[in-house]
Protein backbone atom coordinates (compact mmCIF):
# COMPACT_ATOMS: atom_id res chain seq x y z
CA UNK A 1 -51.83 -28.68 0.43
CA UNK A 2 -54.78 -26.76 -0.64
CA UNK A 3 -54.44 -24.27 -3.94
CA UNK A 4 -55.79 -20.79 -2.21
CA UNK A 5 -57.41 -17.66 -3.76
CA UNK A 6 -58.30 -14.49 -2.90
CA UNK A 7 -61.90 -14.38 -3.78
CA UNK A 8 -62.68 -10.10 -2.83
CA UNK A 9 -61.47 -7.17 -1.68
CA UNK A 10 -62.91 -4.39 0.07
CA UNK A 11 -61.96 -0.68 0.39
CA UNK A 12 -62.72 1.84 2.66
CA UNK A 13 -61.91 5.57 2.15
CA UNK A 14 -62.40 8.44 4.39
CA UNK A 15 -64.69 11.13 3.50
CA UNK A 16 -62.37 13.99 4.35
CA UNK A 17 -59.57 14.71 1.68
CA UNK A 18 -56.44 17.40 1.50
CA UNK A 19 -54.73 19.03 -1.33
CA UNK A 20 -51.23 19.91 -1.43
CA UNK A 21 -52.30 23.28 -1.58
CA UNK A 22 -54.23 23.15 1.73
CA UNK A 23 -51.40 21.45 3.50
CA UNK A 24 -49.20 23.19 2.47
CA UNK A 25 -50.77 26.72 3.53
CA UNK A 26 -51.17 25.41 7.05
CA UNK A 27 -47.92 24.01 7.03
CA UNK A 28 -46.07 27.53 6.03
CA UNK A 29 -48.13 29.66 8.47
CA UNK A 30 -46.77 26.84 10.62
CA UNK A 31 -43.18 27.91 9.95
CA UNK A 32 -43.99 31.63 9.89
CA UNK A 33 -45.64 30.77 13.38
CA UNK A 34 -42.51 29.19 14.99
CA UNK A 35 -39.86 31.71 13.38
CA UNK A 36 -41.63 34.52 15.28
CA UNK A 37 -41.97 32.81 18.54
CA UNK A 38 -38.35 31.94 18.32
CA UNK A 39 -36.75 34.38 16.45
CA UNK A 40 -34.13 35.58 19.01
CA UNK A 41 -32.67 31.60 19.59
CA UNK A 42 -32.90 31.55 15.57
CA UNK A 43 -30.89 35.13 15.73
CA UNK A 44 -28.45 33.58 18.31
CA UNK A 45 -27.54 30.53 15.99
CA UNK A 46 -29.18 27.89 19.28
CA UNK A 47 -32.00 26.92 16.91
CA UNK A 48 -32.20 26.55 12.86
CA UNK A 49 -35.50 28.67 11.24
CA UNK A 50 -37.78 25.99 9.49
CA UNK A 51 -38.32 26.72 5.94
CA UNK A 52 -41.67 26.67 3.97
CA UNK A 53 -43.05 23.83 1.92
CA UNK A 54 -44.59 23.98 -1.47
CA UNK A 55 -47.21 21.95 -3.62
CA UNK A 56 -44.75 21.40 -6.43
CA UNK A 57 -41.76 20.55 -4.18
CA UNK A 58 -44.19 17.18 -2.88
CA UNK A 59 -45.31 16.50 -5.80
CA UNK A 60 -41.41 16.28 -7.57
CA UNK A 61 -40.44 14.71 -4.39
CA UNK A 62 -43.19 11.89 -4.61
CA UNK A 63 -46.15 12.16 -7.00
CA UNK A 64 -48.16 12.87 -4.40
CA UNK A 65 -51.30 15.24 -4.90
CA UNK A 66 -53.54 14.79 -2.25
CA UNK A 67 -54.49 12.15 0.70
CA UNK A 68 -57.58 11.02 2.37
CA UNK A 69 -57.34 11.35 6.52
CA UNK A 70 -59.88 11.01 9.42
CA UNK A 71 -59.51 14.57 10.00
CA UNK A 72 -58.88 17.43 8.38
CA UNK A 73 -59.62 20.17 10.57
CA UNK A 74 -56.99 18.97 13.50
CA UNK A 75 -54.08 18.38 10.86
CA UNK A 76 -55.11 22.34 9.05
CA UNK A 77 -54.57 24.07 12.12
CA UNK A 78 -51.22 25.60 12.91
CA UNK A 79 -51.58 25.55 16.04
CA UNK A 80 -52.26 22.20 16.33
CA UNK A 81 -51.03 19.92 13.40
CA UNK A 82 -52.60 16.97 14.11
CA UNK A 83 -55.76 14.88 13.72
CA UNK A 84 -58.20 15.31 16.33
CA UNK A 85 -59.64 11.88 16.58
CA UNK A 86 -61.67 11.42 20.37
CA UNK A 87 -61.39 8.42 22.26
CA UNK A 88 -64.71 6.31 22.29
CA UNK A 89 -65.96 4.24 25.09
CA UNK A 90 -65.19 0.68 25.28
CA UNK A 91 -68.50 -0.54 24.26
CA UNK A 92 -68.37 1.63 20.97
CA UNK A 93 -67.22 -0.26 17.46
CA UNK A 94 -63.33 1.36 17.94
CA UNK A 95 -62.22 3.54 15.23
CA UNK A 96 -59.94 0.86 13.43
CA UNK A 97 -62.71 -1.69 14.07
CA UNK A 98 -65.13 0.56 12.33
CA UNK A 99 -62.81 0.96 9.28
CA UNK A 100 -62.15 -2.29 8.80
CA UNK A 101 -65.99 -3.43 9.10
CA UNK A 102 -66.44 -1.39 6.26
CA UNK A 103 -63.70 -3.03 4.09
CA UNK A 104 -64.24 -6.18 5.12
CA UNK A 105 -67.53 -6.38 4.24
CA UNK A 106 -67.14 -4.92 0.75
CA UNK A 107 -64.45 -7.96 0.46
CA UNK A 108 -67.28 -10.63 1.87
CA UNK A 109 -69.87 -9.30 -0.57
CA UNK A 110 -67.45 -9.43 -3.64
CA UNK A 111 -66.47 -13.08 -2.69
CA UNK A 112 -70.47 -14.32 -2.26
CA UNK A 113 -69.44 -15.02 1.63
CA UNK A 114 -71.11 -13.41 4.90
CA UNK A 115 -69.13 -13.57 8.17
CA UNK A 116 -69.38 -17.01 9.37
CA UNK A 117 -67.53 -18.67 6.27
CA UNK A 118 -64.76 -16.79 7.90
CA UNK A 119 -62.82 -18.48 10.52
CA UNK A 120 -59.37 -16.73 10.44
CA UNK A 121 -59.41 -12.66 10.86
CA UNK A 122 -55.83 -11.06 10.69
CA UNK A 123 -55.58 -7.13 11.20
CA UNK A 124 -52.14 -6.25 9.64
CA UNK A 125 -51.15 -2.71 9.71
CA UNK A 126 -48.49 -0.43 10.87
CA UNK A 127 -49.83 1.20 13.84
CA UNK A 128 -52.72 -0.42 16.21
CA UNK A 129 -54.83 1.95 18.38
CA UNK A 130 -54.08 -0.38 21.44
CA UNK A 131 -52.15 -3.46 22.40
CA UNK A 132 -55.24 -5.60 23.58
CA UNK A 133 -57.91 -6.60 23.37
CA UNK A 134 -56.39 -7.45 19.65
CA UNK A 135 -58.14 -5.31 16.66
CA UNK A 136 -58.58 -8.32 14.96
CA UNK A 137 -60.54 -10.55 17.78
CA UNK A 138 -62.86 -6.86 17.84
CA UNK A 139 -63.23 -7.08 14.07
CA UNK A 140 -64.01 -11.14 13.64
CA UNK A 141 -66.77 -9.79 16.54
CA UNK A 142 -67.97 -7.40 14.22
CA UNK A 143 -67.96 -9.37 11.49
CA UNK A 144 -69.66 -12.68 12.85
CA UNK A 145 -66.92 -14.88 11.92
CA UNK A 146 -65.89 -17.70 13.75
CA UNK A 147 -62.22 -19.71 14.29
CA UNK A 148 -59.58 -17.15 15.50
CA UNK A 149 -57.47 -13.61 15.18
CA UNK A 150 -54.90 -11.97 15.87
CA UNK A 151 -52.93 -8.96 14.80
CA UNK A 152 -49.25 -8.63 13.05
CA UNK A 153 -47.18 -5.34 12.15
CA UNK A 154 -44.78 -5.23 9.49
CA UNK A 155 -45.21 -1.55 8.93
CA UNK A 156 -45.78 -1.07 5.30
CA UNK A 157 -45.15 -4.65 4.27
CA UNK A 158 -48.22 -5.87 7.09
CA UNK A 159 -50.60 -6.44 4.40
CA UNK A 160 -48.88 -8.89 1.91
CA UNK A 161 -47.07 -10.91 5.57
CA UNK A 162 -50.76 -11.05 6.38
CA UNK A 163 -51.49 -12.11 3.21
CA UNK A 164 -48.82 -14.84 3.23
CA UNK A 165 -49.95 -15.81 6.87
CA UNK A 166 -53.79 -16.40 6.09
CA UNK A 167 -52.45 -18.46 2.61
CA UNK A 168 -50.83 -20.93 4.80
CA UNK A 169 -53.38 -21.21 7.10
CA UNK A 170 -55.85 -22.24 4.21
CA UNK A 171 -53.23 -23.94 2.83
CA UNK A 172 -52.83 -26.52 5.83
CA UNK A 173 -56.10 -26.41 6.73
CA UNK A 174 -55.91 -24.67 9.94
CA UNK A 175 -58.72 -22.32 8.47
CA UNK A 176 -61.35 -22.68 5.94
CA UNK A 177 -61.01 -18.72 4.91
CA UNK A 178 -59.55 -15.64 6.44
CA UNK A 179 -59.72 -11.88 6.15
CA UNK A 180 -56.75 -9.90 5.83
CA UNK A 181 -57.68 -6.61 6.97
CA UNK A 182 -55.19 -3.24 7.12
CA UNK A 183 -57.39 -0.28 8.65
CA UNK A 184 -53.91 2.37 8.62
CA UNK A 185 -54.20 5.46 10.03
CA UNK A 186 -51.22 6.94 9.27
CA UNK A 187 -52.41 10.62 10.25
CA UNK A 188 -51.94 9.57 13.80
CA UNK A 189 -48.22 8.87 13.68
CA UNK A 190 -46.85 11.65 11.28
CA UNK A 191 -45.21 14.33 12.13
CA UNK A 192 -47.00 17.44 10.12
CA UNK A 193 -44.20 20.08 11.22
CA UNK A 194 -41.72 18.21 9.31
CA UNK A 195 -41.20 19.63 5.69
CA UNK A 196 -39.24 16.45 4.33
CA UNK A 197 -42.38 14.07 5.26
CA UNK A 198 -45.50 16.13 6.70
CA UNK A 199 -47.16 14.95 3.22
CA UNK A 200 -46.54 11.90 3.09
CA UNK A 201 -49.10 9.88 4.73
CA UNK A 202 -52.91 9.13 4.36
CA UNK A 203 -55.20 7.10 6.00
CA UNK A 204 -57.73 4.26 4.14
CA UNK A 205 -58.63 0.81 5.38
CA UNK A 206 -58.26 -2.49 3.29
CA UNK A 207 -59.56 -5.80 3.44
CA UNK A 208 -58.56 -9.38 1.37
CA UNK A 209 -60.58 -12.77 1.59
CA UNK A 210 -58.57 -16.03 1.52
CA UNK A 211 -59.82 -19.09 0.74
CA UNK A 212 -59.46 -22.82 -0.78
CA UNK A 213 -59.98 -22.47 -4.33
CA UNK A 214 -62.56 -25.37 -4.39
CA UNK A 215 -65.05 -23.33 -2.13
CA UNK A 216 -64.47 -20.30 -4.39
CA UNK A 217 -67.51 -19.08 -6.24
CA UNK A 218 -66.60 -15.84 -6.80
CA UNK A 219 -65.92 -13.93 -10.61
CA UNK A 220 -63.40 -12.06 -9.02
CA UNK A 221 -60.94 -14.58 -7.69
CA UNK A 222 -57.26 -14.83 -7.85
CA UNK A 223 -54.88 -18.16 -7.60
CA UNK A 224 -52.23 -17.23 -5.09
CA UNK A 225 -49.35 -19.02 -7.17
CA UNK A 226 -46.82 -18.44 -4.42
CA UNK A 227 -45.93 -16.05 -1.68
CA UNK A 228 -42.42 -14.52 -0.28
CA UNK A 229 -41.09 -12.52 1.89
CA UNK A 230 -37.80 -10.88 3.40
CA UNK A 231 -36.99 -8.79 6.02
CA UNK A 232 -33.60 -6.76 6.67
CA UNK A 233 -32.98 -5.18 10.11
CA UNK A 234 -32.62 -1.33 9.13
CA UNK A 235 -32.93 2.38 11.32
CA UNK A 236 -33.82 4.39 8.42
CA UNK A 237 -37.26 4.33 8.54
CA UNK A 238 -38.19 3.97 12.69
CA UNK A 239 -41.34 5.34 14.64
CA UNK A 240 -40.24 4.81 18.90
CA UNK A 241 -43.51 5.39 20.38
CA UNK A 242 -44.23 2.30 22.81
CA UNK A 243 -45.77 1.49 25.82
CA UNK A 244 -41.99 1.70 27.63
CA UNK A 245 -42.14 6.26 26.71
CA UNK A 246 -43.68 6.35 30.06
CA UNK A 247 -41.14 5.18 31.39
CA UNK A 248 -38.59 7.60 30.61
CA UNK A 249 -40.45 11.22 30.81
CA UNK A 250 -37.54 12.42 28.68
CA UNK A 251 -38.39 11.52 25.95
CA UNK A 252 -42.07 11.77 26.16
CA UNK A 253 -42.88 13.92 22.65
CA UNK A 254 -39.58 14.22 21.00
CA UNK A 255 -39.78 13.61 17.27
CA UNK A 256 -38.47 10.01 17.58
CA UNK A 257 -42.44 9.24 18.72
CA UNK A 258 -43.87 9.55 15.19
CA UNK A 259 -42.82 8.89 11.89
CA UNK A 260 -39.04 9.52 10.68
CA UNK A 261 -36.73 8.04 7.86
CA UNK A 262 -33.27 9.18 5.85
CA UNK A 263 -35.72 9.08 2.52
CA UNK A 264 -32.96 9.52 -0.02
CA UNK A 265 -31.33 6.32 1.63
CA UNK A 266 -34.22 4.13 1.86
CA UNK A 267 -34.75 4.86 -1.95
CA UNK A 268 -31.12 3.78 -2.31
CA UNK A 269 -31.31 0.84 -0.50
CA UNK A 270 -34.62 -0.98 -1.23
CA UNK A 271 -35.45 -0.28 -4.73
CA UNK A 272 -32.56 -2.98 -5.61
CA UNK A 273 -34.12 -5.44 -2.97
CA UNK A 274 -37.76 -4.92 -3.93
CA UNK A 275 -36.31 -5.59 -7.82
CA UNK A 276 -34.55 -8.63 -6.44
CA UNK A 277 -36.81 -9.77 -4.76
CA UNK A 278 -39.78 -10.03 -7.26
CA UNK A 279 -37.34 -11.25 -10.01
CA UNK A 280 -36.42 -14.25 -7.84
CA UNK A 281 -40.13 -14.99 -6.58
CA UNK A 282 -41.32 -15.51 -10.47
CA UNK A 283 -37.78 -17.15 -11.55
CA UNK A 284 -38.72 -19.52 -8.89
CA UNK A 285 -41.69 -19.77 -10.12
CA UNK A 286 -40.65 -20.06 -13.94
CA UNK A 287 -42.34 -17.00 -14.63
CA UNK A 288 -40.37 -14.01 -16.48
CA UNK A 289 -41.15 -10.28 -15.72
CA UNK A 290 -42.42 -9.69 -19.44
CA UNK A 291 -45.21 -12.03 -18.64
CA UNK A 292 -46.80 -10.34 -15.94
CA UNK A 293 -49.31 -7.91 -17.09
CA UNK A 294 -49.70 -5.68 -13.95
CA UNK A 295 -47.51 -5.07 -10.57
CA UNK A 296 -49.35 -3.40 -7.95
CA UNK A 297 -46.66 -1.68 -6.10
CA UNK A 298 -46.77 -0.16 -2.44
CA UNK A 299 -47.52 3.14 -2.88
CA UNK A 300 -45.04 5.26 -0.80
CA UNK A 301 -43.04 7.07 -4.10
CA UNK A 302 -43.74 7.31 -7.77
CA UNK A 303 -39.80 7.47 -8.31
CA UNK A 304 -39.44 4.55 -6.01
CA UNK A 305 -42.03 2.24 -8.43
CA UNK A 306 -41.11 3.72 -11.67
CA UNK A 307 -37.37 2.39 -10.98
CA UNK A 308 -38.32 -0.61 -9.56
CA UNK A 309 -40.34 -1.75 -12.81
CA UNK A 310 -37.29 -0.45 -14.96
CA UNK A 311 -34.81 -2.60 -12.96
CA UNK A 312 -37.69 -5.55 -13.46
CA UNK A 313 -38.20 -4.94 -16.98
CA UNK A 314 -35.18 -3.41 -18.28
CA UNK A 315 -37.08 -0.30 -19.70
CA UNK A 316 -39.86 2.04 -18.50
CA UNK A 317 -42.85 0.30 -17.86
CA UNK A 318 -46.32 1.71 -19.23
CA UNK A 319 -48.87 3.49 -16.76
CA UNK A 320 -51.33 0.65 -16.66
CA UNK A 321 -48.16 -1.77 -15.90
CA UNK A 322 -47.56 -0.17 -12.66
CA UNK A 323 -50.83 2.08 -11.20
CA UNK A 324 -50.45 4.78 -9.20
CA UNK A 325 -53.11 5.54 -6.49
CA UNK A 326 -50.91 7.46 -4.36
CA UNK A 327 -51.54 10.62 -6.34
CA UNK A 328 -54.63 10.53 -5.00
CA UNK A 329 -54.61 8.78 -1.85
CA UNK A 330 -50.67 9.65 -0.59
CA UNK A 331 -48.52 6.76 1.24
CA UNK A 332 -51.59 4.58 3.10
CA UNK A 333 -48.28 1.96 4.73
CA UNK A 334 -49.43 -1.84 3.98
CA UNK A 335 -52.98 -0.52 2.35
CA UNK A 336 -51.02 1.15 -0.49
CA UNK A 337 -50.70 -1.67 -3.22
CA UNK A 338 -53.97 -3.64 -1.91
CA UNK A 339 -55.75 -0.58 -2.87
CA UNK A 340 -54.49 -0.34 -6.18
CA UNK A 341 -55.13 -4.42 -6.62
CA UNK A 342 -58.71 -3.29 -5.69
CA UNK A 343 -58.91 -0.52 -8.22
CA UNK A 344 -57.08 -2.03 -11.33
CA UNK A 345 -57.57 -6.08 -11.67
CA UNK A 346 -61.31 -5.92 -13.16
CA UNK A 347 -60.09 -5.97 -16.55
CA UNK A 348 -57.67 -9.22 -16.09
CA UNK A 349 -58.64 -12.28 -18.50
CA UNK A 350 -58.35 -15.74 -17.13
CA UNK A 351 -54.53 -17.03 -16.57
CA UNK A 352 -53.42 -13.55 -17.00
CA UNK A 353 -50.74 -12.72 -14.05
CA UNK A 354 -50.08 -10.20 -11.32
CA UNK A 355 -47.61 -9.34 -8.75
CA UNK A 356 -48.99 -7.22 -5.32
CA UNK A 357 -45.62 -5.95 -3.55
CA UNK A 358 -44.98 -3.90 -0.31
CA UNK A 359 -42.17 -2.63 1.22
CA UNK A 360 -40.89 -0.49 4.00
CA UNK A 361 -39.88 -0.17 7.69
CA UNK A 362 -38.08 -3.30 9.03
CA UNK A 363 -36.56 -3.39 6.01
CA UNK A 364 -39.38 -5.46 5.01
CA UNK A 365 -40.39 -6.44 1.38
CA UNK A 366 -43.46 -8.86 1.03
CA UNK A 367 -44.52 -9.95 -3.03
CA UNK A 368 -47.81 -12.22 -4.04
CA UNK A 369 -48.09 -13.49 -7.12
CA UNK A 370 -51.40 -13.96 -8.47
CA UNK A 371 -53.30 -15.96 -12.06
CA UNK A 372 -56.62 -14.34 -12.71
CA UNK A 373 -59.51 -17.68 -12.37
């Protein structure tokens, strides 16, 4: 069995951004919007009035400032509330495909590799534009790499499961080095009439190179000391659009189709796994909590993190122990804690250690633990 690394990582952010104040000031002439059109059903107790949304309610409710998306204008407009994103032609780079191009090179370049050291590409995200051709067999197209793809969804837990996947398959020699690439856009399958969630999601693409260690030339690498993963079957967090909706006309654009959760029990119920979890990957790894200098936690909830580190280290944990990028960037699904690996590991020292954890829909929890080279 081969030791494995991941030798770069590549970002890609939209260009378009929006404040909590400019979501929120679409999303209340929103509500004033629908009172008025139904204000008699609201007056004859059929239907409940929708209450406005506030910039300080998100941000006590998740840290959350702002978030990058595709597009802004669609997702502003009341009477609308969603990204306008046009379909391309199938000859056309796809949207996802174009996305992860971008991160995936930046991840190639930061490892000293081009596209044909690759020969394993695995798009792992929550939501794929289409069920086939597979993004992934588009993007190892794209990216001139060789050997085979596929795609995997573990919702928010899709990039460290594809991590995990592409570790084994350098691990047993099945490939020489694979991309890991999680193009989310999470605009597409959120509800933006909903007060408890219309801010939670942002779109941003991520990409991770795997390889053997001794074909690693790369400053930036990280040993992969060991990988887990769990998975808990669990409704609270569910998204029901499928091929099948057509099938039943129904229930063609009910609210089941996008994005939903019972928040306040999902915090309840996974912080105590995720803590579990990680605890038990570096006990079994003989590694204690105190020795790992950063945890790069998916980024769906600053409350969520903050206990999680507590429950880890038995106290509150330091900014720089647990980095936030959601202020910025909002929930971004299985992109969250790559993108904050990406943004805070160039000041590790050799043999210093790090954990990358997602969780989320499923219930699904995924943890790498990493030594700086």
């Amino acid at each position: 069995m081969k030791d494995v690394v991941i030798s770069g990582t590549g970002l890609f952010t939209p260009d378009q951004s929006i404040s909590n104040d400019d979501l929120v000031e679409s999303f209340n002439a929103w509500v004033r919007k629908f009172n008025e059109e139904n204000k008699d059903a609201i007056a004859a107790g059929k239907i409940e009035a929708e209450q406005e949304s506030g910039s300080e309610f998100i941000v006590k409710a998740s840290g959350i400032q702002s978030r990058y998306v595709i597009d802004r204008e669609g997702i502003l407009d009341p009477n609308r509330m969603c990204p306008r994103i046009p379909e391309r032609p199938n000859d056309e780079d796809s949207l996802q495909c174009e996305m992860g191009k971008i991160a995936g090179l930046e991840a190639l370049e930061r490892a000293g590799k081009k596209g044909a050291d690759v020969d394993a590409v695995f798009v792992a995200c929550s939501n794929m534009q289409r069920p086939y051709p597979a993004m992934a067999i588009e993007l190892q197209n794209a990216l001139g790499c060789g050997g085979y793809a596929f795609d995997l969804n573990v919702a928010c837990s899709s990039a460290t499961f594809g991590i995990l996947t592409a570790a084994n398959a350098v691990r047993t020699g099945t490939a020489k080095a694979a991309l890991v690439i999680s193009p989310e856009i999470c605009s597409g399958h959120l509800n933006f009439t909903r007060r408890d969630s219309h801010f939670i999601f942002g779109d941003a693409c991520t990409a991770v190179l795997i390889e053997a260690a001794d074909t690693c030339t790369s400053p930036n690498a990280f040993e992969i000391l060991g990988t887990k993963a769990v998975t808990q079957y669990s409704n609270n967090i569910r998204n029901n659009f499928g091929f099948l909706n057509r099938c039943d006309e129904s229930g063609i654009g009910k609210e089941d189709k996008l994005f939903v959760q019972n928040g306040r029990q999902v915090f309840r119920e996974v912080c105590p796994m995720v803590a579990e979890l990680i605890g038990g990957h570096l006990e079994e790894l003989g590694l204690a909590p105190d020795a790992v200098k950063r945890f790069w936690l998916h980024q769906a909830n600053l409350g969520m993190n903050q206990l999680i580190a507590k429950k880890l280290l038995g106290k509150d944990a330091p900014e720089d122990k647990t980095p936030v990028i959601l202020d910025e960037y909002a929930n971004t699904s299985s992109a969250g804690s790559i993108i904050a690996f990406h943004k805070y590991q160039d000041d590790f020292a050799s043999g210093e250690l790090g954990v990358i954890c997602s969780f989320g829909a499923g219930y699904s929890i995924g943890s790498v633990v990493v030594r700086k080279k």
